[in-house]
N, C-alpha and C. Protein backbone atom coordinates (compact mmCIF):
# COMPACT_ATOMS: atom_id res chain seq x y z
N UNK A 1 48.38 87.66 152.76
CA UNK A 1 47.51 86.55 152.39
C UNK A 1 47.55 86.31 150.87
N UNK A 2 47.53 87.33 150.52
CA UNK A 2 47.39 87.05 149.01
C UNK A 2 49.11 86.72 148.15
N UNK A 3 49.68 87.29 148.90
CA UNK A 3 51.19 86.32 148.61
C UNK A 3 51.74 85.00 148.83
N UNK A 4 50.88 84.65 150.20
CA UNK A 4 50.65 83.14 149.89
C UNK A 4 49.71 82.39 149.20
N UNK A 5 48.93 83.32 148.73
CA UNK A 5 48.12 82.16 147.82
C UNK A 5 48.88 82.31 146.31
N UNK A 6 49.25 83.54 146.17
CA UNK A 6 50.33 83.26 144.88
C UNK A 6 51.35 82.02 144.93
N UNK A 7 51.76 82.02 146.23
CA UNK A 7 52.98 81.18 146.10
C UNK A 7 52.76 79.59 146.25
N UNK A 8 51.19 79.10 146.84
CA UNK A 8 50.87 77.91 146.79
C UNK A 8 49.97 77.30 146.20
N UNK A 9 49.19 78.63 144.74
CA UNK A 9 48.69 78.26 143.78
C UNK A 9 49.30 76.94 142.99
N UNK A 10 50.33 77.04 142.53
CA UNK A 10 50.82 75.75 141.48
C UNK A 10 50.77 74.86 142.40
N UNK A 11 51.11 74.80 143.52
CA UNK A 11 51.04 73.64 144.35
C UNK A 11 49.59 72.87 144.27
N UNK A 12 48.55 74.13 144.86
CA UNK A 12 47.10 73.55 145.00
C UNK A 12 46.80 72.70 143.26
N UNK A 13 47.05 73.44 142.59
CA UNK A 13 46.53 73.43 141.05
C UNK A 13 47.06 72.27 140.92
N UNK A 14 48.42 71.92 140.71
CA UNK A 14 48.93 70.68 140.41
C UNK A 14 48.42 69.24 141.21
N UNK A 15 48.00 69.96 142.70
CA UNK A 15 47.85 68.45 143.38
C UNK A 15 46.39 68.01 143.08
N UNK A 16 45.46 68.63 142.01
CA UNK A 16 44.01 68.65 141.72
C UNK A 16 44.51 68.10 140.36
N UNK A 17 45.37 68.45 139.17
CA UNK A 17 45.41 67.81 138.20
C UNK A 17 46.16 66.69 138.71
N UNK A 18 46.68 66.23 139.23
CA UNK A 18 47.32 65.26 139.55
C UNK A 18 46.14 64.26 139.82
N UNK A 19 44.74 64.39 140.71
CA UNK A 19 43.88 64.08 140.49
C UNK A 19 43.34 63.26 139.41
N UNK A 20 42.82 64.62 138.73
CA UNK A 20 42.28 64.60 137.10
C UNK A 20 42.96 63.40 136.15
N UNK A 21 44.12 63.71 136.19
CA UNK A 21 45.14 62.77 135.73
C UNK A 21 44.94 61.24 135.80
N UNK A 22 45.28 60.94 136.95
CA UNK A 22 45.03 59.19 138.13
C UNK A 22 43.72 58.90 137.41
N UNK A 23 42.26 59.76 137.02
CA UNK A 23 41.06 59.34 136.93
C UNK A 23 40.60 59.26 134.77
N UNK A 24 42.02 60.18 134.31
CA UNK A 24 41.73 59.75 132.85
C UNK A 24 42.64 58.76 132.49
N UNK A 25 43.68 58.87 133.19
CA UNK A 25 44.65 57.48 132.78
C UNK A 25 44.75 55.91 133.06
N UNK A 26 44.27 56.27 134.80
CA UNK A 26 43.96 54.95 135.03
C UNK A 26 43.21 53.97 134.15
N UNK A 27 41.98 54.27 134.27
CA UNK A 27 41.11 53.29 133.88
C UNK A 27 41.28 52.87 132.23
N UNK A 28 42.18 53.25 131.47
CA UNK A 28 42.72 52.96 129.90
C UNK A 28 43.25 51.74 130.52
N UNK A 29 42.43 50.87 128.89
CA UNK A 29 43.07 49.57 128.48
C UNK A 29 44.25 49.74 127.87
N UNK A 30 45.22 49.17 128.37
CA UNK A 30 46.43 49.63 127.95
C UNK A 30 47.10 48.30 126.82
N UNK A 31 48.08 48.70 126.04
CA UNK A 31 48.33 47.67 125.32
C UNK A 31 49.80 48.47 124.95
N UNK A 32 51.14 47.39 125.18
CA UNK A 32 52.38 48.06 125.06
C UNK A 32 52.98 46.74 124.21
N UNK A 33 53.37 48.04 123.13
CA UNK A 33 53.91 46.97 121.98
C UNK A 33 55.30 47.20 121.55
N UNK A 34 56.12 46.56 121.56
CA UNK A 34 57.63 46.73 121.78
C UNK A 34 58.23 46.03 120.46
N UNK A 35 58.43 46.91 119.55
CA UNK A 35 59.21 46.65 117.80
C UNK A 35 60.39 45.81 117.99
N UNK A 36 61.10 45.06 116.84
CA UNK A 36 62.37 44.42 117.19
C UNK A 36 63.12 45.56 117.20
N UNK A 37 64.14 45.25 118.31
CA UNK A 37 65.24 45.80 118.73
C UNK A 37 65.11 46.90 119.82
N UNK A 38 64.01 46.54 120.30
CA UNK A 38 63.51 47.66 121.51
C UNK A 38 63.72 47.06 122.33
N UNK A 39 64.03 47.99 123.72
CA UNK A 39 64.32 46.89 125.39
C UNK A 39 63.51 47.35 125.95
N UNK A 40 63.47 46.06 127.03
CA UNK A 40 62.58 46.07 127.72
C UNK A 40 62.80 47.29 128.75
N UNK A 41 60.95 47.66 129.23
CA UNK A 41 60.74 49.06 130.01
C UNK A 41 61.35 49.03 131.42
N UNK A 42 62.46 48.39 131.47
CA UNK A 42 63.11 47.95 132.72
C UNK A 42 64.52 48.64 132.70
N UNK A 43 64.77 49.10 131.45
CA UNK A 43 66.27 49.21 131.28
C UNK A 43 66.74 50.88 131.08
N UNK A 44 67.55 51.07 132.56
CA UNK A 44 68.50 52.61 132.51
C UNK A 44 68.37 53.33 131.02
N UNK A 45 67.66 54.25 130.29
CA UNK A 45 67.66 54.66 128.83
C UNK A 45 67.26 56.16 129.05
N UNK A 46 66.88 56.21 127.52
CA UNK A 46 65.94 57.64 127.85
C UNK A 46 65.51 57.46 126.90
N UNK A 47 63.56 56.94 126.81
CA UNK A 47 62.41 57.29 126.72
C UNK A 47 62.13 58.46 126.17
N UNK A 48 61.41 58.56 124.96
CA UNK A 48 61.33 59.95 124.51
C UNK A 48 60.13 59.83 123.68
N UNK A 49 59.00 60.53 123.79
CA UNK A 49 58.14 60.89 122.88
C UNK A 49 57.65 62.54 122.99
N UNK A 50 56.98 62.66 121.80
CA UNK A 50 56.54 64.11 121.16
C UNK A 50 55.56 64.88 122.87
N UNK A 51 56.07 66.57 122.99
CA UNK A 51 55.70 66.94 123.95
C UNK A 51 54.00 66.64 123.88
N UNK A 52 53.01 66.35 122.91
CA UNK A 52 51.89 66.27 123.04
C UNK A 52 51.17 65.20 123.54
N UNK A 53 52.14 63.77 123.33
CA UNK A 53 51.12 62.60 124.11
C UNK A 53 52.66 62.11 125.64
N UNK A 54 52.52 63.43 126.01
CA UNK A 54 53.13 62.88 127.65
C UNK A 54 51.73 62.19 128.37
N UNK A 55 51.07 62.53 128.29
CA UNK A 55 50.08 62.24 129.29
C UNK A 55 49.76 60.45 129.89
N UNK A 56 50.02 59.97 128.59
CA UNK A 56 49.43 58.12 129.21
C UNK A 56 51.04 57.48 129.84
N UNK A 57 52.00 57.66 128.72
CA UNK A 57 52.95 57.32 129.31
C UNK A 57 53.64 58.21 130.79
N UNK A 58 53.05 59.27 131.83
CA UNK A 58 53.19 59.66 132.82
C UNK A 58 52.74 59.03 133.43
N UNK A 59 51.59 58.87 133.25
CA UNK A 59 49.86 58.64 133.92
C UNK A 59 50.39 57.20 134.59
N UNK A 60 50.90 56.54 133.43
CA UNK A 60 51.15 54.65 133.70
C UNK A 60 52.41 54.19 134.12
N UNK A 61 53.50 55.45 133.91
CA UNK A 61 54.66 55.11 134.52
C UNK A 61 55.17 54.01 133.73
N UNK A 62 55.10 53.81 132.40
CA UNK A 62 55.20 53.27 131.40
C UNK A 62 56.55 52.28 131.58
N UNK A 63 58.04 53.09 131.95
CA UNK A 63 59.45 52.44 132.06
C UNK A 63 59.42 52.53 133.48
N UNK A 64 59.92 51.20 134.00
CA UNK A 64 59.70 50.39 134.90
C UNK A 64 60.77 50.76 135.91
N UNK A 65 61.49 51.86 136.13
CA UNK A 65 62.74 52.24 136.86
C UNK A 65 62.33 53.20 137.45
N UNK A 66 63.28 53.82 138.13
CA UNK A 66 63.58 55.11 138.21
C UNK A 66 63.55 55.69 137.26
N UNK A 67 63.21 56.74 137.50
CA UNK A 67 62.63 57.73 136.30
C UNK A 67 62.78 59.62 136.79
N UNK A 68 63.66 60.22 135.69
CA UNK A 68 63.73 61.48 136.07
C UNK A 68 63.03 62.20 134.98
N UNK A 69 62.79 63.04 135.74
CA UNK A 69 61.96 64.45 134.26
C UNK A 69 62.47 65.80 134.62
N UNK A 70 63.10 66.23 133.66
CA UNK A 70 63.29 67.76 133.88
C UNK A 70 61.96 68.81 133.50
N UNK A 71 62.40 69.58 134.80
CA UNK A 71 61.15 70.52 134.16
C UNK A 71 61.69 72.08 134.58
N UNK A 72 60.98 73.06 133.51
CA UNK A 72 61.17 73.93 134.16
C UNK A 72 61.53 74.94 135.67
N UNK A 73 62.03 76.06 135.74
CA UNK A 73 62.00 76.93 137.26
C UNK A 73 60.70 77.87 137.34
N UNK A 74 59.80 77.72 136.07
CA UNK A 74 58.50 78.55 135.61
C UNK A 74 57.47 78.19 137.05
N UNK A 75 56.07 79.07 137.27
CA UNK A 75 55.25 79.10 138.16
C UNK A 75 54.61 77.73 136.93
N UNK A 76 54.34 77.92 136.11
CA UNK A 76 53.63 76.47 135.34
C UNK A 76 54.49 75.43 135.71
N UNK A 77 55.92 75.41 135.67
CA UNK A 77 57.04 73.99 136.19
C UNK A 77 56.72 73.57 137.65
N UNK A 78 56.27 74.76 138.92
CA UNK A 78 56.29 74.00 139.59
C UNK A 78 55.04 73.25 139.84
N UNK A 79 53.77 73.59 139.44
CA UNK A 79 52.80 73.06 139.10
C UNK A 79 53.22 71.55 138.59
N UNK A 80 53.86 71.69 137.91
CA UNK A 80 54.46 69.89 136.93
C UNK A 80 55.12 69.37 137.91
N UNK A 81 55.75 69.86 138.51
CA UNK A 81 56.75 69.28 139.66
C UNK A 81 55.76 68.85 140.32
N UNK A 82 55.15 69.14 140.98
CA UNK A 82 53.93 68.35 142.01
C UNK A 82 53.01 67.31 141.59
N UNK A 83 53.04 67.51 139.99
CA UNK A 83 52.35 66.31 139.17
C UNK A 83 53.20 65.34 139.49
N UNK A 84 54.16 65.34 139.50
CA UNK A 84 54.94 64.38 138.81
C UNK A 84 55.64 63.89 140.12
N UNK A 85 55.96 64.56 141.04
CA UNK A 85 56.51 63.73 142.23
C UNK A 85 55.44 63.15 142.75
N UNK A 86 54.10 63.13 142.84
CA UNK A 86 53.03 62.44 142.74
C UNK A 86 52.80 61.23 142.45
N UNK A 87 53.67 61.06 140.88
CA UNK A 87 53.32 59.93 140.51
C UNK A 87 54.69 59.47 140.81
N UNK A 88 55.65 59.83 141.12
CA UNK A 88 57.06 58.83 141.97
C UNK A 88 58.09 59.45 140.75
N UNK A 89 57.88 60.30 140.52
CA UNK A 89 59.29 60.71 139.43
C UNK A 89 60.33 61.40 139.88
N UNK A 90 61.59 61.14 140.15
CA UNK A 90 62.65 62.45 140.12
C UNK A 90 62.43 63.36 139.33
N UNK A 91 62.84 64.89 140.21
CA UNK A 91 62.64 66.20 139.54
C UNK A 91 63.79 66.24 139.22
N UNK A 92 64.44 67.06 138.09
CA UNK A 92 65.43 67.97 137.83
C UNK A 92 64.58 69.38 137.32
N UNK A 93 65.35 70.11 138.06
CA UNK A 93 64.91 71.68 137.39
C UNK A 93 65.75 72.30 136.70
N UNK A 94 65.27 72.86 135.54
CA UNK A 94 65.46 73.50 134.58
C UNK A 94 65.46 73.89 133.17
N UNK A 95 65.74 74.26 132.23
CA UNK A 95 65.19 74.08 130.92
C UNK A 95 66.41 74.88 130.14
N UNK A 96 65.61 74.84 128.87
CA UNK A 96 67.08 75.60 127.61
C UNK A 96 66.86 77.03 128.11
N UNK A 97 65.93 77.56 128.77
CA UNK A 97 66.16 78.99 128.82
C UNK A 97 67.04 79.41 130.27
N UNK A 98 66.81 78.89 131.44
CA UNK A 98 67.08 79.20 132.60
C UNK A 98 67.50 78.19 133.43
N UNK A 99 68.91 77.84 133.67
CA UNK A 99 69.04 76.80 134.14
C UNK A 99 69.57 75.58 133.46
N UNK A 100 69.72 75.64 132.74
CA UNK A 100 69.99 74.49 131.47
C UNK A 100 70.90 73.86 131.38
N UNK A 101 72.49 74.45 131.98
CA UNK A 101 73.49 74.03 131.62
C UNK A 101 73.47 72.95 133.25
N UNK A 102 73.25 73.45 134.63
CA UNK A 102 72.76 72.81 135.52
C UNK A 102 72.03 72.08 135.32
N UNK A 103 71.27 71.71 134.74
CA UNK A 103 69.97 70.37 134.29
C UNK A 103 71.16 69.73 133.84
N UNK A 104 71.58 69.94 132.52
CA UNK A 104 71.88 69.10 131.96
C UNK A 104 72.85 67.82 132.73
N UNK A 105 73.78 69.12 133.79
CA UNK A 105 74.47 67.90 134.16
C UNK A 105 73.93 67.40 135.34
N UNK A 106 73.07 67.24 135.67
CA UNK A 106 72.22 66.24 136.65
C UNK A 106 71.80 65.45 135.95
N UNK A 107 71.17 65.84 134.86
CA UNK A 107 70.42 64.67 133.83
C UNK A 107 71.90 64.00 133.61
N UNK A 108 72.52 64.55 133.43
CA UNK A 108 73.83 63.23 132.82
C UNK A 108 73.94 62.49 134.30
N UNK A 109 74.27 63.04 135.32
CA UNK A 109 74.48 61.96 136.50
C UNK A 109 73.55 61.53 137.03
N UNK A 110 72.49 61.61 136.36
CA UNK A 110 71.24 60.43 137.10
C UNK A 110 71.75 59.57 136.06
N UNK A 111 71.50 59.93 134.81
CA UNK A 111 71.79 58.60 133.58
C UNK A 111 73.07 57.59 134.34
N UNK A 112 74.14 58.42 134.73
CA UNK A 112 74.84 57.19 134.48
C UNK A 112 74.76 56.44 136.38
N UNK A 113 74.27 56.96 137.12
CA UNK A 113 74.07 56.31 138.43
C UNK A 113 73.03 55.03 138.21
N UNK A 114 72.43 55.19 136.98
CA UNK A 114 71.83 53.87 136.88
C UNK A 114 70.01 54.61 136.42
N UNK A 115 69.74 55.71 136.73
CA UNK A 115 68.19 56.13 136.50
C UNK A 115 67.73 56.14 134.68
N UNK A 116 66.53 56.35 134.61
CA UNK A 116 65.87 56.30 133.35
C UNK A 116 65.19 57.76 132.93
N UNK A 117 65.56 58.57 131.78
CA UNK A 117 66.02 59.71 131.68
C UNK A 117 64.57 59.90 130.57
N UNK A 118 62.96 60.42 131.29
CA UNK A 118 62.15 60.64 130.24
C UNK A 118 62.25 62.02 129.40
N UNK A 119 61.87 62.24 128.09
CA UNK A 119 62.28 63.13 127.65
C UNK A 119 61.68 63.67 126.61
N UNK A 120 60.52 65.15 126.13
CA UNK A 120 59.88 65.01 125.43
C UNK A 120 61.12 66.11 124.59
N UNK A 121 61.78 65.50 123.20
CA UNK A 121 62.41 66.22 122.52
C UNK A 121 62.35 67.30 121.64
N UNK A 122 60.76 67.92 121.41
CA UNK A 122 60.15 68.64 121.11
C UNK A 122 59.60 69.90 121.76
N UNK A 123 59.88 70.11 122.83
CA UNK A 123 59.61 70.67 124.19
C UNK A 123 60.89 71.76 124.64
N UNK A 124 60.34 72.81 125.43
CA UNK A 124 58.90 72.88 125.37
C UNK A 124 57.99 73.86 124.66
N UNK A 125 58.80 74.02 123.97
CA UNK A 125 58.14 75.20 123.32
C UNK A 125 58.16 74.96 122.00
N UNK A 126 58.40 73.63 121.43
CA UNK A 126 58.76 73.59 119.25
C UNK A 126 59.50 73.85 118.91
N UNK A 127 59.70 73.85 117.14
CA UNK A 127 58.32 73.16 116.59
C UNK A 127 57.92 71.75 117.34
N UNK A 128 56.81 71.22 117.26
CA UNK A 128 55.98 70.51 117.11
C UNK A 128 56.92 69.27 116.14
N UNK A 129 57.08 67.99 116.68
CA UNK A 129 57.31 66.91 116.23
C UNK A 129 58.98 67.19 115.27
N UNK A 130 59.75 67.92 115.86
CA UNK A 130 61.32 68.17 115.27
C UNK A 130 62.16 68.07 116.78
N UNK A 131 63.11 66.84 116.34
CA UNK A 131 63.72 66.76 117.94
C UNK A 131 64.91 67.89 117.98
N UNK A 132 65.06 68.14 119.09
CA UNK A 132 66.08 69.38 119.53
C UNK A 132 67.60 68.91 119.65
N UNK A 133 68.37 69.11 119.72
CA UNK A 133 69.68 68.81 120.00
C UNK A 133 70.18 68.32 120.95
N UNK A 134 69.39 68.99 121.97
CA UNK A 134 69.84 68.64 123.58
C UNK A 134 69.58 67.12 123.64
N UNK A 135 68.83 66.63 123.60
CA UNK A 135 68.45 64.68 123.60
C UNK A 135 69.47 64.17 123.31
N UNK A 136 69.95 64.31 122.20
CA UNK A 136 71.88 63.70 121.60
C UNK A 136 72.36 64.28 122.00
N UNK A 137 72.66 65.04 122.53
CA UNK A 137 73.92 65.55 123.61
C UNK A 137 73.94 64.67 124.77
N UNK A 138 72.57 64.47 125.56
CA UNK A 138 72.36 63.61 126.95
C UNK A 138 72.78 62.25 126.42
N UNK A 139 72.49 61.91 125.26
CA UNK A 139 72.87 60.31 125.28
C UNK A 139 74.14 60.29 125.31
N UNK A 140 74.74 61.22 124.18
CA UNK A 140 76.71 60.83 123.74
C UNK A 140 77.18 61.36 125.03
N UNK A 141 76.57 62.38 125.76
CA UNK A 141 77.36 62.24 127.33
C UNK A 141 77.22 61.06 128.22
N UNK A 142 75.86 60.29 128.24
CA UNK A 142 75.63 59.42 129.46
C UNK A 142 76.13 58.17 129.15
N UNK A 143 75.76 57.80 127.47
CA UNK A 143 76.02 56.52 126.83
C UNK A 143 74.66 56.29 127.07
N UNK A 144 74.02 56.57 127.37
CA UNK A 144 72.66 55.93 127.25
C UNK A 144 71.67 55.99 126.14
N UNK A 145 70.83 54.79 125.39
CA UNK A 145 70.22 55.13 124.29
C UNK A 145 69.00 55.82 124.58
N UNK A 146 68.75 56.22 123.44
CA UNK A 146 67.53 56.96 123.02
C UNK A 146 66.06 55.97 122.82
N UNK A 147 65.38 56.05 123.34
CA UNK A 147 64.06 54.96 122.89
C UNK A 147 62.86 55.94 122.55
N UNK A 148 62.29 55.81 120.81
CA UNK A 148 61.28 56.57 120.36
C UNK A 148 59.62 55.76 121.05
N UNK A 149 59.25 56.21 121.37
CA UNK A 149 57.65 56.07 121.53
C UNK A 149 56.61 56.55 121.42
N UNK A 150 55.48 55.91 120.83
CA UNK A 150 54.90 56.37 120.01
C UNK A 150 53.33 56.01 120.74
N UNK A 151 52.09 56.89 121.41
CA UNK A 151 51.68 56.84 121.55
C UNK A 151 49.88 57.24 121.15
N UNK A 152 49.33 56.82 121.68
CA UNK A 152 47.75 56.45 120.99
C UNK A 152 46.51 56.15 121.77
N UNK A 153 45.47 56.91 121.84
CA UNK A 153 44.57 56.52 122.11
C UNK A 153 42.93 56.70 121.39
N UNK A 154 41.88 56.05 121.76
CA UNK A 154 40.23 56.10 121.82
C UNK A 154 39.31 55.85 122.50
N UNK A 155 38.46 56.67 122.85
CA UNK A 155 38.40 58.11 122.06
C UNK A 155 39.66 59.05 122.54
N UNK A 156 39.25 59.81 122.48
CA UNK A 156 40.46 60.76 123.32
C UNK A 156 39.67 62.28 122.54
N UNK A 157 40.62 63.51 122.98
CA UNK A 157 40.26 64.66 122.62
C UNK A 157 41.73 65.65 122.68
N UNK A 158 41.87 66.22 121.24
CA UNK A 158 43.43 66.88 120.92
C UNK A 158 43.30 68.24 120.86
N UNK A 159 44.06 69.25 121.84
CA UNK A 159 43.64 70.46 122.29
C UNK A 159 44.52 71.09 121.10
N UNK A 160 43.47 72.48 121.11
CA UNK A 160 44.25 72.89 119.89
C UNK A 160 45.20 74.19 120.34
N UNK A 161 46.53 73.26 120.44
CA UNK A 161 47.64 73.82 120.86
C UNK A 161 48.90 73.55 120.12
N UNK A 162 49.96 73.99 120.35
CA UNK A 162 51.18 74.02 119.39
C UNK A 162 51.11 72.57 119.50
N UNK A 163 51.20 72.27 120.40
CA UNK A 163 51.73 70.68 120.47
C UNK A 163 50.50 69.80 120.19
N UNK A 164 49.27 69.89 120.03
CA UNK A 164 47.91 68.91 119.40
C UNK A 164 47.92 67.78 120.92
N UNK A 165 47.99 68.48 121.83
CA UNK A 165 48.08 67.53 123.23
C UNK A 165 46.99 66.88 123.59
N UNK A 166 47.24 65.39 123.67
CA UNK A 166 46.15 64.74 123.37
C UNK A 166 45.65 64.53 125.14
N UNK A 167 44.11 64.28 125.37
CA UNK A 167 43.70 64.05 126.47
C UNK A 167 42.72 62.91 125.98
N UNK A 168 42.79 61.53 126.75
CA UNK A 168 42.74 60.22 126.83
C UNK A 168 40.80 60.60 127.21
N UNK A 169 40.06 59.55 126.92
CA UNK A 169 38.92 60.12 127.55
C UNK A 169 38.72 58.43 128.41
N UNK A 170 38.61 58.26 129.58
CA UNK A 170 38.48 57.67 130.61
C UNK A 170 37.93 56.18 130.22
N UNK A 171 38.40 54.61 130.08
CA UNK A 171 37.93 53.58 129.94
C UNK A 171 38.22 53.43 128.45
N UNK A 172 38.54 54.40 128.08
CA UNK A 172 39.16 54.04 126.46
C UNK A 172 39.93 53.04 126.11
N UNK A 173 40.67 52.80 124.95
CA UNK A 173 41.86 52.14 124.26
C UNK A 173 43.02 52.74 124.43
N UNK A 174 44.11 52.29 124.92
CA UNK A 174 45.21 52.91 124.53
C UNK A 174 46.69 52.50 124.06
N UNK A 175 47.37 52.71 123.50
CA UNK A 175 48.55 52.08 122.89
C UNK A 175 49.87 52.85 123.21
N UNK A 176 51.26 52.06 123.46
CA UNK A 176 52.10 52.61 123.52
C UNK A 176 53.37 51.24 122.75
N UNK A 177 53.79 52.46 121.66
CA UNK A 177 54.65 51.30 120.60
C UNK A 177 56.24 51.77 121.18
N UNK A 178 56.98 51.08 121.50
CA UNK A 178 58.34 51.32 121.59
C UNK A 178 59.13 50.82 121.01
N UNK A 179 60.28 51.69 119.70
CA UNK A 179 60.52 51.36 119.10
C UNK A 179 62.15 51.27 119.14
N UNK A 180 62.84 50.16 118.41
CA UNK A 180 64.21 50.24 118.04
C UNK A 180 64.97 50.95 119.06
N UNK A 181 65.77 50.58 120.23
CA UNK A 181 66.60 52.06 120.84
C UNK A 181 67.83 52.17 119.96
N UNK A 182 67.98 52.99 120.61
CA UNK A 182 69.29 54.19 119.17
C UNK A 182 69.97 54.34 120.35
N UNK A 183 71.52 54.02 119.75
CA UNK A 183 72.29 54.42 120.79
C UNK A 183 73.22 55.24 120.33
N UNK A 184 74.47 56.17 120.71
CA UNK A 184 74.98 57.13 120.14
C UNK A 184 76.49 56.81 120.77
N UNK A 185 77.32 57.05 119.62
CA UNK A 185 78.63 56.35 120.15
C UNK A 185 79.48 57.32 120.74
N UNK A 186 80.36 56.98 121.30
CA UNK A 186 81.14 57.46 122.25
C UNK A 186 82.10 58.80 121.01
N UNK A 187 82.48 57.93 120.15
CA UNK A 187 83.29 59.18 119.75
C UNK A 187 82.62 59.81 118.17
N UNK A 188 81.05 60.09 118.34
CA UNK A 188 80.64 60.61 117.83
C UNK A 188 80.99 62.03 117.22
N UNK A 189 80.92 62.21 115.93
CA UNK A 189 81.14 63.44 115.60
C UNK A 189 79.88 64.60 115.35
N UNK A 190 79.95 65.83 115.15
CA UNK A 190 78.93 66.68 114.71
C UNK A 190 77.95 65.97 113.53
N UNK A 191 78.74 65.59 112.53
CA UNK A 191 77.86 65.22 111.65
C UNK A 191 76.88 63.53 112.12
N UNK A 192 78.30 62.56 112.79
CA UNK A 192 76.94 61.62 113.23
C UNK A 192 76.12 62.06 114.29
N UNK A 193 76.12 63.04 115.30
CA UNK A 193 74.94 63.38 116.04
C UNK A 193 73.71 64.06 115.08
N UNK A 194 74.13 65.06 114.27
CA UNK A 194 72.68 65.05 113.03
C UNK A 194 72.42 64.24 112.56
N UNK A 195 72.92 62.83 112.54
CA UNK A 195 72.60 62.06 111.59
C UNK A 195 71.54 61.31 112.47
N UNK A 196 72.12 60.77 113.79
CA UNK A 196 71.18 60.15 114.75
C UNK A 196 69.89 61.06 115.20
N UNK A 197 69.93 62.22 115.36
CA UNK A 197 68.85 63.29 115.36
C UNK A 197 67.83 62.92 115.00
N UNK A 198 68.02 62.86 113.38
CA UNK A 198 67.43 62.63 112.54
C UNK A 198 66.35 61.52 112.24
N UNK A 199 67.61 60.53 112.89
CA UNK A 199 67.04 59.14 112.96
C UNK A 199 66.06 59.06 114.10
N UNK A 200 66.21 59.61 114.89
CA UNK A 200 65.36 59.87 116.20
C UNK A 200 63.71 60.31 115.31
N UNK A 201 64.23 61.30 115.04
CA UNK A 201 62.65 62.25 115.03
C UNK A 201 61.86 61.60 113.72
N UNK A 202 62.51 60.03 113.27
CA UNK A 202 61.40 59.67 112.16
C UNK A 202 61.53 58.64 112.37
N UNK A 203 61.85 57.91 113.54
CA UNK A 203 61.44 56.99 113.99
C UNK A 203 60.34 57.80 115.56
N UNK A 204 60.16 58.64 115.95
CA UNK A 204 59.01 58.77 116.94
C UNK A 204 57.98 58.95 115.89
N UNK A 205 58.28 59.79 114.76
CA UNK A 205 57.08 59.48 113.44
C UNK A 205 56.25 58.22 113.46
N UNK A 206 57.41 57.28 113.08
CA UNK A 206 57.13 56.14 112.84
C UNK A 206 56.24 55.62 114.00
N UNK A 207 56.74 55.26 114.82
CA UNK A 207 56.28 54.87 116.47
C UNK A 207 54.90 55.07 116.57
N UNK A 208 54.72 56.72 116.18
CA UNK A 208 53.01 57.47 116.48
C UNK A 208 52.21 56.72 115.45
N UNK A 209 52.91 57.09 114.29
CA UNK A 209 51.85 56.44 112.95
C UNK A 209 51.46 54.77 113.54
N UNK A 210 52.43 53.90 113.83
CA UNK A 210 51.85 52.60 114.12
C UNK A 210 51.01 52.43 115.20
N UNK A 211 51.46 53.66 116.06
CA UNK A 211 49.91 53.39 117.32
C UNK A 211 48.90 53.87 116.79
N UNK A 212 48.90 54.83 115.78
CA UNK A 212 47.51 55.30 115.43
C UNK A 212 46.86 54.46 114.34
N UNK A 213 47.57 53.96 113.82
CA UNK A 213 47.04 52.91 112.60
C UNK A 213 46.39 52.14 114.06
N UNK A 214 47.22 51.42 115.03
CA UNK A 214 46.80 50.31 115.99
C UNK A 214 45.11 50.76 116.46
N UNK A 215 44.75 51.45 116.21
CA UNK A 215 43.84 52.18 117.16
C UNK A 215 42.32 52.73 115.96
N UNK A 216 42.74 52.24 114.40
CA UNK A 216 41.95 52.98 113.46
C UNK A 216 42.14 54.02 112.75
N UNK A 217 42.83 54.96 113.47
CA UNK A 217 42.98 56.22 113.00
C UNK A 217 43.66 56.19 111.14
């Protein structure tokens, strides 16, 4: 008995935040603001903001496709897995520690079958707001661009965790800025993938700062 409740804990747990979730996200006034040179939330990409404000853009299903998320093989991943097929997302399993090189190439063949590749580049473990490598690798393999977004809400409440993970507080304001997509060329070298990196992780800067200015902060 007690081995099955080990084993259908993340299940139960997840299908209760999944709950929780539907009842802080829904009811946000939403407002999606799209910078020049950004495409529309309709288009095969990969979506990327900081691991701390996943929550509204999950919640709302923000890009308008198919949509995959990798997640961990962890007892916390499959918990996420049940969030998230919930809300209609393809799973991929796995991460940089276990599984990774298998993720990756699923994430490349959903990208190029036509799916939309979300992606928090900071994740999952930090630092905090520095994108990782792996994100430019998935694009210069799939061809698919990178889209920074930058999210925001009020009131809300920011847990004090590596990542400052924000939780929306119910009927609030909320903002989601999408900015410029970045695309990464085919015969990219080492030095232009740091260079686009780069460009990535200060334009999701950018992205956050204009939703939070949008919002008062």
């Amino acid at each position: 008995m007690k081995r099955r409740w080990h084993e259908a804990k993340p299940r139960i747990l997840g299908t209760i935040l999944y709950y929780v979730l539907r009842l802080l996200v829904g009811p946000l006034r939403l407002r999606i603001v799209r910078l020049e040179g950004s495409l529309e939330p309709g288009t095969p990409a990969i979506p990327c903001m900081w691991h701390g404000r996943t929550v509204i853009p999950a919640g709302r299903k923000i890009w308008k496709t198919r949509v995959a998320v990798i997640i961990s093989h962890s007892r916390d991943g499959e918990m996420q897995a049940t969030i998230y097929r919930k809300l209609g997302y393809d799973i991929i399993r796995g991460s940089t520690g276990r599984g990774g090189a298998r993720a990756a190439v699923e994430a490349i063949r959903a990208l190029k079958s036509g799916a939309t590749l979300a992606l928090t580049p900071d994740g999952p473990r930090g630092p905090s707001g520095v994108v990782q490598e792996g994100i430019v690798f998935l694009a210069h393999k799939s061809g698919r661009p990178l889209v920074p977004l930058g999210v925001s809400c009020r009131p809300r409440i920011l847990v004090k965790s590596w990542d400052r993970y924000l939780i929306p507080i119910p009927f609030g304001k909320a903002v989601v800025v999408i900015g410029r997509a970045i695309t990464v060329p085919p015969d990219a070298d080492a030095e232009t993938l740091e260079r686009i990196r780069l460009e990535l992780q200060e334009a999701l800067h950018d992205c956050e700062r204009q939703a939070e200015r949008m919002l008062g902060y």
